[in-house]
N, C-alpha and C. Protein backbone atom coordinates (compact mmCIF):
# COMPACT_ATOMS: atom_id res chain seq x y z
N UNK A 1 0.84 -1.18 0.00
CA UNK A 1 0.00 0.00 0.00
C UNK A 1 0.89 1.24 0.00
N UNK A 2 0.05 2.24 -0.61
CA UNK A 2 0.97 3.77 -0.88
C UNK A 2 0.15 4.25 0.35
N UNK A 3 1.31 5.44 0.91
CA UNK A 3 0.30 6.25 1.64
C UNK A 3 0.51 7.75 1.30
N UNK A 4 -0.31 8.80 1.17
CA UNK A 4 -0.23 10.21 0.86
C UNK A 4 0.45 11.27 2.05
N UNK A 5 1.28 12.08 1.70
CA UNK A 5 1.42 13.10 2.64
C UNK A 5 0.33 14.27 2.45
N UNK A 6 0.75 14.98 3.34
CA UNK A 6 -0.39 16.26 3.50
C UNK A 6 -1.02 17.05 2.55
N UNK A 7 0.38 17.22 1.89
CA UNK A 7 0.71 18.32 -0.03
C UNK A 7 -0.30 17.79 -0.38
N UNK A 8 0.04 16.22 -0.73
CA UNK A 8 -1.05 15.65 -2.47
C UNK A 8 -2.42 16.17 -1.87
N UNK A 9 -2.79 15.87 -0.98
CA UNK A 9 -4.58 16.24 -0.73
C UNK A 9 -4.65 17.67 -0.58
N UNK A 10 -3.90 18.06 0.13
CA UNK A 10 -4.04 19.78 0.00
C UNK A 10 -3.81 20.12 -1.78
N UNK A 11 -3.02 19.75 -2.50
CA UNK A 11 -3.30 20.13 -4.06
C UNK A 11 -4.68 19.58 -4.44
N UNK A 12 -4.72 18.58 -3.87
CA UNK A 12 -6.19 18.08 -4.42
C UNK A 12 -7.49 19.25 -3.84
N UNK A 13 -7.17 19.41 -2.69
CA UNK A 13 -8.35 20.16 -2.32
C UNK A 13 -8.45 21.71 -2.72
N UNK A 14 -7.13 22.23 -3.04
CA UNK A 14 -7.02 23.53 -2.76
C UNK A 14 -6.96 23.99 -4.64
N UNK A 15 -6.17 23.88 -4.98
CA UNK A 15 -5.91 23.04 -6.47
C UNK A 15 -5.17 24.52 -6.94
N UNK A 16 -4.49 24.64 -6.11
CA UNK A 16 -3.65 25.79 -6.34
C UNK A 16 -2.49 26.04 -6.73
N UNK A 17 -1.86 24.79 -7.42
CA UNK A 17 -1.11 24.49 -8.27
C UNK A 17 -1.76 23.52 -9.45
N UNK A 18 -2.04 23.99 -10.42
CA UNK A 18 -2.69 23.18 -11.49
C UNK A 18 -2.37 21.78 -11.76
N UNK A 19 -0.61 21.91 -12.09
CA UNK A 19 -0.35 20.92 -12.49
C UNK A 19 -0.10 19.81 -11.25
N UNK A 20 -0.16 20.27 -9.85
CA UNK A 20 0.38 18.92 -9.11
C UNK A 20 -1.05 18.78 -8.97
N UNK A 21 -2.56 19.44 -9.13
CA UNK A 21 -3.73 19.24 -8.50
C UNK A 21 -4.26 18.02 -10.17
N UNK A 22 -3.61 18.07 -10.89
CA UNK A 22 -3.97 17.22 -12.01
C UNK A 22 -3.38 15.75 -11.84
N UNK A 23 -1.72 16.15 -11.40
CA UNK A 23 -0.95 14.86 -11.27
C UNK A 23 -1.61 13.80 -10.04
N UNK A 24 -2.39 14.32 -8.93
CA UNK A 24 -3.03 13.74 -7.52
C UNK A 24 -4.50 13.26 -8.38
N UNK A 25 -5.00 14.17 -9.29
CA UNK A 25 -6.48 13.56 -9.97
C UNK A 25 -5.83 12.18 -10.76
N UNK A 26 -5.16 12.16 -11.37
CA UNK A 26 -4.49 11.04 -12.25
C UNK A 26 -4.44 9.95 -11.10
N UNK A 27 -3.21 10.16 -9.93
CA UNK A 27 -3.09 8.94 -9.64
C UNK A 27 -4.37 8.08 -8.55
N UNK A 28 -5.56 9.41 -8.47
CA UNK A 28 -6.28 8.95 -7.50
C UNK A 28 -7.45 7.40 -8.65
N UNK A 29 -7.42 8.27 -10.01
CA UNK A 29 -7.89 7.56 -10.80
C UNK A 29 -7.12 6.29 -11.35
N UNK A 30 -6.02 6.18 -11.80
CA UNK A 30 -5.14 5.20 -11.63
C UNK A 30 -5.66 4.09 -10.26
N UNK A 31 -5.18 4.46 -9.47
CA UNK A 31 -5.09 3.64 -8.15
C UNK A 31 -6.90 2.98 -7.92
N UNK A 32 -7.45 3.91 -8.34
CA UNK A 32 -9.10 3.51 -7.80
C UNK A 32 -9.27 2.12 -9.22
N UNK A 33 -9.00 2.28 -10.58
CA UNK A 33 -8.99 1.24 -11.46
C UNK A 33 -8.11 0.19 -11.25
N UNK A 34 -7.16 0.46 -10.15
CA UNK A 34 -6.34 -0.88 -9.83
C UNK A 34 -6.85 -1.23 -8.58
N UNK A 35 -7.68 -0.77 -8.03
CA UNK A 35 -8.41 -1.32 -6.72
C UNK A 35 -7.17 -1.19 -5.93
N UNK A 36 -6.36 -0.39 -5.93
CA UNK A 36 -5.42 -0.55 -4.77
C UNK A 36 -5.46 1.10 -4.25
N UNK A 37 -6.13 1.28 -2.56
CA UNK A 37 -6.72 2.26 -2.30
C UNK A 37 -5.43 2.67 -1.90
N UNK A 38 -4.95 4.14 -1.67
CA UNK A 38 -4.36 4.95 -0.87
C UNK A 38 -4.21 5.14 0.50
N UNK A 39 -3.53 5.26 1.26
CA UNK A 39 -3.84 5.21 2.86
C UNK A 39 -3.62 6.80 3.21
N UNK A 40 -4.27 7.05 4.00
CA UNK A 40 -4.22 8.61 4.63
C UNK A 40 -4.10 8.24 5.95
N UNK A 41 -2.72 8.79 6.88
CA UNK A 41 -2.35 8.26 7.74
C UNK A 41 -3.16 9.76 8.82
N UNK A 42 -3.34 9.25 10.29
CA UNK A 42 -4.18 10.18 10.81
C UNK A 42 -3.27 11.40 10.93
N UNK A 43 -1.86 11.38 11.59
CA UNK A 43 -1.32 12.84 11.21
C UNK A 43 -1.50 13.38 9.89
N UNK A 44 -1.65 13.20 8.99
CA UNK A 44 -1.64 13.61 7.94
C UNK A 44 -3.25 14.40 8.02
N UNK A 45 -4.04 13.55 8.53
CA UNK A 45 -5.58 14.50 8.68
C UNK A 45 -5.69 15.60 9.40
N UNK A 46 -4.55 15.29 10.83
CA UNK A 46 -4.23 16.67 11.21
C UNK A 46 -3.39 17.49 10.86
N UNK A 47 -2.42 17.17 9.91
CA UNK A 47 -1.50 18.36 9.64
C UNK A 47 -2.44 18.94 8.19
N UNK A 48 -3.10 18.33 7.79
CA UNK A 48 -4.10 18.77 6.98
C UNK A 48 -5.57 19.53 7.23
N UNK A 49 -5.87 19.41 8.54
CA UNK A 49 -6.74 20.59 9.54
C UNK A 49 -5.54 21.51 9.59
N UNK A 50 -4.66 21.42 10.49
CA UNK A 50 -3.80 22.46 10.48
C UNK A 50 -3.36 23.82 8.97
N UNK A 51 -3.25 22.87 8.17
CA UNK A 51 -2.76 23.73 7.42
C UNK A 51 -4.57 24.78 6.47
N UNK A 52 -5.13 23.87 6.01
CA UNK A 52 -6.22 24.77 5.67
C UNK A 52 -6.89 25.90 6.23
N UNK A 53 -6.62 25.80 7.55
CA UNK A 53 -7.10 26.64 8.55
C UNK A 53 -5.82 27.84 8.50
N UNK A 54 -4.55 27.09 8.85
CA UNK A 54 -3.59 28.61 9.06
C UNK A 54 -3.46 29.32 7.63
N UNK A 55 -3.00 28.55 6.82
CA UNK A 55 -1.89 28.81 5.81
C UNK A 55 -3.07 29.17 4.85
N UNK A 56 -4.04 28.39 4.48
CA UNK A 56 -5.11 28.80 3.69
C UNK A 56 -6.43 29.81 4.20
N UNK A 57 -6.63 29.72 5.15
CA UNK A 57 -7.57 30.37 5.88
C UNK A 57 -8.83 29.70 5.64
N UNK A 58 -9.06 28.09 5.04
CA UNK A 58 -10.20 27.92 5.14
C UNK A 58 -11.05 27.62 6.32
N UNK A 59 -12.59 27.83 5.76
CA UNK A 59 -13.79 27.99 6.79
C UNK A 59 -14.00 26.75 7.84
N UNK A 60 -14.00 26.55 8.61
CA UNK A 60 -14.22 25.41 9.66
C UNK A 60 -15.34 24.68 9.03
N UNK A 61 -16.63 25.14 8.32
CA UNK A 61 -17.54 24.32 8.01
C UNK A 61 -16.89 23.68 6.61
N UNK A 62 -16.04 24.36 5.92
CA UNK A 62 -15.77 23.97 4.52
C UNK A 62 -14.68 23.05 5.11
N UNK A 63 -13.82 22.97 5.74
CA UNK A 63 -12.73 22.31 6.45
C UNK A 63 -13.21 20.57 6.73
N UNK A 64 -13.98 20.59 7.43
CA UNK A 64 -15.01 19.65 7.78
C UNK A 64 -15.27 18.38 6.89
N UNK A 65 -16.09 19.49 5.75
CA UNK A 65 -16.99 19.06 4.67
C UNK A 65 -15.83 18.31 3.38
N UNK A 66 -15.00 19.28 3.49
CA UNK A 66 -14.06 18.79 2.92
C UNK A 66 -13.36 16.63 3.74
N UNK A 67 -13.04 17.18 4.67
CA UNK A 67 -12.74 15.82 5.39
C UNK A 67 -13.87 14.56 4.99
N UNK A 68 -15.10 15.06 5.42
CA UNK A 68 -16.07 13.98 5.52
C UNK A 68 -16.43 13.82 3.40
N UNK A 69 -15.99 14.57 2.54
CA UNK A 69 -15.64 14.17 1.01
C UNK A 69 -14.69 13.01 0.85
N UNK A 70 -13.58 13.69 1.76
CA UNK A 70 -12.43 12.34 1.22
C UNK A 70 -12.77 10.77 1.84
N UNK A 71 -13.14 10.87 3.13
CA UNK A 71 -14.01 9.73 3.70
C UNK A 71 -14.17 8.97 2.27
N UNK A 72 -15.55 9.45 2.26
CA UNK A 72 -15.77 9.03 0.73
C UNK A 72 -15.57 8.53 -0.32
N UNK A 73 -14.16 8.92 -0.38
CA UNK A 73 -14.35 8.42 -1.65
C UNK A 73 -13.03 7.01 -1.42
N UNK A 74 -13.34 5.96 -2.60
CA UNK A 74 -13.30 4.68 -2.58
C UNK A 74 -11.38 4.44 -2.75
N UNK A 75 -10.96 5.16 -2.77
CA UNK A 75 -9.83 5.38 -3.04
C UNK A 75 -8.72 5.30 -2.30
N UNK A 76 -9.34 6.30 -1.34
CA UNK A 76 -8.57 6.09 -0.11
C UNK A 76 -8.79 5.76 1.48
N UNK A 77 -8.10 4.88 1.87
CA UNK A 77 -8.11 4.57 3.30
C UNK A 77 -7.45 5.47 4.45
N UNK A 78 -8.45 5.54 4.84
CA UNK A 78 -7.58 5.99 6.34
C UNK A 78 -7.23 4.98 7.58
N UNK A 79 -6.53 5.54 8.17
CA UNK A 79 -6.00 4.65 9.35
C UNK A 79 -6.74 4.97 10.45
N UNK A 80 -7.81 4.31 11.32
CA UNK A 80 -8.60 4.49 11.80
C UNK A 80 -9.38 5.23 11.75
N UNK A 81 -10.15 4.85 10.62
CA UNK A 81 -11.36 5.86 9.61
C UNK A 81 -12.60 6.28 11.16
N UNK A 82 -12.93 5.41 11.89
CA UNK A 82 -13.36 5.88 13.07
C UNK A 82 -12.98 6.77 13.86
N UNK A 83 -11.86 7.45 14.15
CA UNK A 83 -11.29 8.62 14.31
C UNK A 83 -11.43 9.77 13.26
N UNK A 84 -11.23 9.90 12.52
CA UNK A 84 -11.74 10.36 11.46
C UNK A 84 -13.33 10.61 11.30
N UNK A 85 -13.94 9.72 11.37
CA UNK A 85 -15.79 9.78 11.53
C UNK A 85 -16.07 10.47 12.77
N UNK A 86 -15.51 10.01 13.99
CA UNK A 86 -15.92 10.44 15.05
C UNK A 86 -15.55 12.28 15.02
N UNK A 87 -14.55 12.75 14.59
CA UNK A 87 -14.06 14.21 14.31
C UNK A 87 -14.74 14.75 13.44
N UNK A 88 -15.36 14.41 12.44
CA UNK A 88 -16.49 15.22 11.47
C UNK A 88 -17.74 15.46 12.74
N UNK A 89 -17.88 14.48 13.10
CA UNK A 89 -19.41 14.61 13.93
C UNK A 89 -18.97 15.24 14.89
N UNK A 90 -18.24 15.34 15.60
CA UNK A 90 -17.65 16.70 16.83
C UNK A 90 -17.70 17.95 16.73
N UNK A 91 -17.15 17.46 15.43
CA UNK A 91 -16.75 18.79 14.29
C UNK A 91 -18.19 19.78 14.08
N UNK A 92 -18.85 19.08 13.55
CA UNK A 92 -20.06 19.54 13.11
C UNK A 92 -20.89 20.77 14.57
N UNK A 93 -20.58 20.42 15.41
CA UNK A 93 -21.25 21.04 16.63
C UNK A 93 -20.46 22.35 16.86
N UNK A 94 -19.66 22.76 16.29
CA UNK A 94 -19.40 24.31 16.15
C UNK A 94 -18.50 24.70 17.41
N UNK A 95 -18.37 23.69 18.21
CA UNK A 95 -18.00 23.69 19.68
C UNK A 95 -16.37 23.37 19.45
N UNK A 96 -15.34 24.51 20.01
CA UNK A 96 -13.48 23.87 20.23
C UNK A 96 -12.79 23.66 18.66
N UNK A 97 -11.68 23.98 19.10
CA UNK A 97 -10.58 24.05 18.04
C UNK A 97 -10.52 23.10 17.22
N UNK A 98 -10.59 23.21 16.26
CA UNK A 98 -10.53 21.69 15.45
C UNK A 98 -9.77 20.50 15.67
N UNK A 99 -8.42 21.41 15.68
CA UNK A 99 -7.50 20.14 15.83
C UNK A 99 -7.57 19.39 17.37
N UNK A 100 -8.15 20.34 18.20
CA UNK A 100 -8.02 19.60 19.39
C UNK A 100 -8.84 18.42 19.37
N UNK A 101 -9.98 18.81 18.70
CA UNK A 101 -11.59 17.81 18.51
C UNK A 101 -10.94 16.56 17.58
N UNK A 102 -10.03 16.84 16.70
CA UNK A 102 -9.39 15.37 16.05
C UNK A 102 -8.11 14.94 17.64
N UNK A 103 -7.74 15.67 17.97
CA UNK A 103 -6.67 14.68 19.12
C UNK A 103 -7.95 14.02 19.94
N UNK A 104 -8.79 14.66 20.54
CA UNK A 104 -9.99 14.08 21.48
C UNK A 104 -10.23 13.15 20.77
N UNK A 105 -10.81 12.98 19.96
CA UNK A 105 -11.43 12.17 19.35
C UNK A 105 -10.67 10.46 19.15
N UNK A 106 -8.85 10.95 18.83
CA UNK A 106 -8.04 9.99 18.73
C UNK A 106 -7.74 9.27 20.12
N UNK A 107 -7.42 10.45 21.21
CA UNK A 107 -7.38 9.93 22.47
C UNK A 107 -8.63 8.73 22.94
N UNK A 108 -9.67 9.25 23.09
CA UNK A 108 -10.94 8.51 23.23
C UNK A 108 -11.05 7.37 22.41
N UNK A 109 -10.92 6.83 20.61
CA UNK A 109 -10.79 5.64 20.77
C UNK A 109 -9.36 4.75 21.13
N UNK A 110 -8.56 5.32 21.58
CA UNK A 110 -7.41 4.62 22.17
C UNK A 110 -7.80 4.29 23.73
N UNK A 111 -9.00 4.84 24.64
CA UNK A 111 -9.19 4.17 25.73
C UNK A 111 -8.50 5.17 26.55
N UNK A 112 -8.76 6.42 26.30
CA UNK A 112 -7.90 7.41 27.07
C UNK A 112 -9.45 7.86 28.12
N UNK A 113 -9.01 8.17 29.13
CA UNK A 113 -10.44 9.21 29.74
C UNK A 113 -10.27 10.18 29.77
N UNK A 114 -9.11 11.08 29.46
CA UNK A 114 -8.83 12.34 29.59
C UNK A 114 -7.33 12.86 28.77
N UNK A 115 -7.09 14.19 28.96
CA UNK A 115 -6.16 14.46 28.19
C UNK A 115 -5.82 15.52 28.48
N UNK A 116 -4.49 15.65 29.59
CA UNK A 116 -3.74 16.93 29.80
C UNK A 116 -3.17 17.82 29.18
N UNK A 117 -3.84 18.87 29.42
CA UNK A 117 -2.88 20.47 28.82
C UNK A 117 -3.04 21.35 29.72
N UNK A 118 -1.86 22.35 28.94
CA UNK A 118 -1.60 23.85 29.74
C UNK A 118 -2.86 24.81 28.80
N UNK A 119 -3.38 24.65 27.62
CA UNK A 119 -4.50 24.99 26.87
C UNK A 119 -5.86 25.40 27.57
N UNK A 120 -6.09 26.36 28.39
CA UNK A 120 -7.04 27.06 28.96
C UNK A 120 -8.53 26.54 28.07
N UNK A 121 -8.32 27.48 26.78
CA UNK A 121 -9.42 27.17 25.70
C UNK A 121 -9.71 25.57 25.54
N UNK A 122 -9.04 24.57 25.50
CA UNK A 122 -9.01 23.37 24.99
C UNK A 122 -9.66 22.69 26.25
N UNK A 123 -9.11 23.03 27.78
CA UNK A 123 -9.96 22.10 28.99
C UNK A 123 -11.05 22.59 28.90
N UNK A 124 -11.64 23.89 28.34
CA UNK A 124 -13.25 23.48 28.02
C UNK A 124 -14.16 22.75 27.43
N UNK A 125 -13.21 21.70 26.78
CA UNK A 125 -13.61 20.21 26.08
C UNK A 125 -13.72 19.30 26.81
N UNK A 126 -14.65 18.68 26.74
CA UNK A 126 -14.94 17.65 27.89
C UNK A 126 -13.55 16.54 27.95
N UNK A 127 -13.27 15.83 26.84
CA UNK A 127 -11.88 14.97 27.29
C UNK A 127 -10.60 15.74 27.89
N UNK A 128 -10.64 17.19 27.67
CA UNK A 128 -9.37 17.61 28.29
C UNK A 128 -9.72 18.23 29.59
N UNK A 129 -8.73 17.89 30.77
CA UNK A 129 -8.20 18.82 31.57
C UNK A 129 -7.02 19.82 31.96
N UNK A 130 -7.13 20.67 32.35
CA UNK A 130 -5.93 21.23 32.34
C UNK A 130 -5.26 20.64 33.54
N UNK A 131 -3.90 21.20 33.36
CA UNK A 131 -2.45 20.36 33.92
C UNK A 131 -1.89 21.61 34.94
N UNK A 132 -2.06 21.40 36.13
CA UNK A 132 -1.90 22.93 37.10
C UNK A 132 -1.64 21.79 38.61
N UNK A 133 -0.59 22.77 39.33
CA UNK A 133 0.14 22.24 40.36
C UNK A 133 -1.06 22.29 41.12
N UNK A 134 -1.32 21.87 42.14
CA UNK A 134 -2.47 22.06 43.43
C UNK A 134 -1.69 22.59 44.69
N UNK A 135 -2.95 23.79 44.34
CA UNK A 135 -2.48 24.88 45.30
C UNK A 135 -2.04 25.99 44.87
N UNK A 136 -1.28 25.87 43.10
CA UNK A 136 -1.00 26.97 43.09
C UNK A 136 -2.16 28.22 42.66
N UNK A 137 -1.74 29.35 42.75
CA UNK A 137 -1.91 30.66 42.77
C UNK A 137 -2.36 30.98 40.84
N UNK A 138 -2.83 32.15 40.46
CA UNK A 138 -2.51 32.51 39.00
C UNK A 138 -1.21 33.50 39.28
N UNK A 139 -0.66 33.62 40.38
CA UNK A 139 0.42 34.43 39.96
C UNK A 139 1.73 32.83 39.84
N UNK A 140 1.38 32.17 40.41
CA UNK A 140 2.35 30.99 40.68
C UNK A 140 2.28 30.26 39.09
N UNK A 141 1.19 29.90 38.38
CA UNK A 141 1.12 29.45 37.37
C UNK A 141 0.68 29.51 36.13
């Protein structure tokens, strides 16, 4: 099995280089007539939230919609496509940072109950708590 880095689907999605967004249509078609699917490894789904959001500025709902497309299509596999499913539907509720909602999401089916950070914004997610000495102060921490 092949697996994709971040680029090929970001040309695919963004298509902002013509010719590499043609060369990723080719081999997605290639590969789908040889029945031999693609793998999309889960960093790659997050460095691919990551980047549409910073570098491109796309919309959280288009971000999403986009993800739950590639799902889709027959081509390619992901590596625990249930992580992946479970983060569209998180996703969808308008609620926390994206990428945190794909780590939650990964944590939780690995059998995690929780998930420490220094991320103020992020322990307002139900799997995370924040990570703070006991006892201390806000001037202490």
């Amino acid at each position: 099995m092949i697996a994709l880095d971040t680029n090929v689907l970001v040309r695919f999605l963004v298509k902002d280089d013509e010719q590499q967004a043609e060369l990723v249509r080719v081999l997605f078609m290639e590969a789908e007539q040889r029945k031999e699917p693609l793998l999309v490894p889960l960093l790659v789904v997050l460095e691919l939230i990551w980047v549409l959001e910073s570098v491109y500025e796309i919309s959280r709902s288009k971000i999403v919609g986009a993800i739950e497309d590639l799902i889709h299509m027959t081509v390619l596999q992901f590596e625990r496509v249930s992580v992946v499913q479970r983060f569209v539907r998180s996703a969808r509720d308008g609620r926390g940072d994206l990428a945190d909602l794909f780590i939650a999401g990964s944590a939780m089916e690995s059998g995690c109950q929780s998930i420490l950070t220094f991320d103020k914004k992020a322990s307002r997610l139900p799997m995370f708590q924040l990570l703070k000495r006991e006892g201390a102060t806000k001037q202490d921490g």
